[in-house]
Protein backbone atom coordinates (compact mmCIF):
# COMPACT_ATOMS: atom_id res chain seq x y z
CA UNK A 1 77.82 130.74 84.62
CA UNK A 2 78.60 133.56 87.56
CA UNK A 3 75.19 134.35 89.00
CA UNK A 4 75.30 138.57 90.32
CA UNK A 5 72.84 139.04 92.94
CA UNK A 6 70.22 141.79 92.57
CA UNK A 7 69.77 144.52 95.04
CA UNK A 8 66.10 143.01 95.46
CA UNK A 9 67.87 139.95 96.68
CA UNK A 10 70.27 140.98 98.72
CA UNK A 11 68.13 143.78 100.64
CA UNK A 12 65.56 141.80 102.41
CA UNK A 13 68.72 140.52 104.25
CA UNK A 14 70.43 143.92 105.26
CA UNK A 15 67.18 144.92 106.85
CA UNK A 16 66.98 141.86 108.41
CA UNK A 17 70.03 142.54 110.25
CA UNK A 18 68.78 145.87 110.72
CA UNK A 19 65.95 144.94 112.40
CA UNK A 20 67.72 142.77 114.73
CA UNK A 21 70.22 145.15 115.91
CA UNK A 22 67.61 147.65 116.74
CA UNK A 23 65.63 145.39 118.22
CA UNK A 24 68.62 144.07 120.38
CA UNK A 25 69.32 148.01 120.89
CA UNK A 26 65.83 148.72 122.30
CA UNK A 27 65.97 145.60 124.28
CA UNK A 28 69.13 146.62 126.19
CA UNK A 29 68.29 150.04 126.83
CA UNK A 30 64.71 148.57 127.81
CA UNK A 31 66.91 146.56 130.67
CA UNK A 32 68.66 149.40 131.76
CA UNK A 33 66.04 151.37 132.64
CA UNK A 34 64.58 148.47 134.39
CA UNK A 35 67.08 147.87 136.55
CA UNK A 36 67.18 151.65 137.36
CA UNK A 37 64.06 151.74 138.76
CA UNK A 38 64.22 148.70 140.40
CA UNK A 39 67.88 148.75 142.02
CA UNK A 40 68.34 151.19 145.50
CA UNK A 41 69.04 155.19 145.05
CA UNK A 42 72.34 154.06 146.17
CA UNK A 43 75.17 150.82 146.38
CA UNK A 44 77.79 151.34 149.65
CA UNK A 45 80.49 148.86 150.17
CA UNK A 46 80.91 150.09 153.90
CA UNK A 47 77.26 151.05 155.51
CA UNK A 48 76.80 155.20 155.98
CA UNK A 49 77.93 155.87 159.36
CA UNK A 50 80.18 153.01 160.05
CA UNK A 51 82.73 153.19 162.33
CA UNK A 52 85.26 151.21 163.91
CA UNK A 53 88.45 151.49 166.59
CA UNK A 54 91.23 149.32 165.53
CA UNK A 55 93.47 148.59 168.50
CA UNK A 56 97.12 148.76 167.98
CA UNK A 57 99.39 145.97 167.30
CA UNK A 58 102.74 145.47 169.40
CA UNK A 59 105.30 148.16 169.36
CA UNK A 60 102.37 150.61 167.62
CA UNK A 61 100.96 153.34 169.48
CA UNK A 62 97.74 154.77 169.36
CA UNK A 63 94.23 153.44 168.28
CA UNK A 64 93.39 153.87 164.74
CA UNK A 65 90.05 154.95 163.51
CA UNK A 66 87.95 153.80 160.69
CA UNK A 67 85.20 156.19 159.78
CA UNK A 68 82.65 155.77 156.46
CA UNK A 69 80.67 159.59 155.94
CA UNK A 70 76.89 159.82 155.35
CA UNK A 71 77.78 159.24 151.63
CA UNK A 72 79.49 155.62 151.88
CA UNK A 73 82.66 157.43 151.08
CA UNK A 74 85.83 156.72 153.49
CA UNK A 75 86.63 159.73 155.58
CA UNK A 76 84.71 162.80 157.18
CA UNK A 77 81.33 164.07 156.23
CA UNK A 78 81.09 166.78 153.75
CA UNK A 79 79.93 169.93 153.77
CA UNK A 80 77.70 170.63 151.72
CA UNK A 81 77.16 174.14 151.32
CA UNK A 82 80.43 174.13 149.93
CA UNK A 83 80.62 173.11 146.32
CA UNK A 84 84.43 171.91 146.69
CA UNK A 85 85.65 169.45 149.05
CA UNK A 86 88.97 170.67 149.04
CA UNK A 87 90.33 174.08 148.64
């Protein structure tokens, strides 16, 4: 005989699955914030500051400069009174 499942049956299971995916949720955005507070302001690949002279091979002229801003960013420093970096 085909047995039909009652909602009473079948509903302790939904919020089962429910209850894990908020739970899972929570936990994640528990992590996040975490790691927020505990990670540095900011991550640099090149240090603020750097600099570097890159002597020229043969048949080159010219020394090539390598310069890293006070933001980590490749290039000059911004200003910052100006809201655009270019204009």
């Amino acid at each position: 005989m085909l047995q039909v499942k009652t909602s009473a049956e079948t509903t302790p299971k939904i919020y089962n699955w429910l209850l894990a995916l908020a739970t899972a949720l929570l936990m994640l955005c528990v992590a996040e914030l975490t790691l927020q507070r505990l990670s540095p302001d900011t991550y640099h690949i090149w240090p603020p500051g750097f600099e570097n002279q890159f002597e020229p091979v043969p048949g080159v002229e010219g020394v090539s400069v390598f310069t890293i801003n006070d933001m980590g960013v490749r290039g000059r420093n911004f200003d910052r009174k100006r809201p655009k970096v270019r204009e």
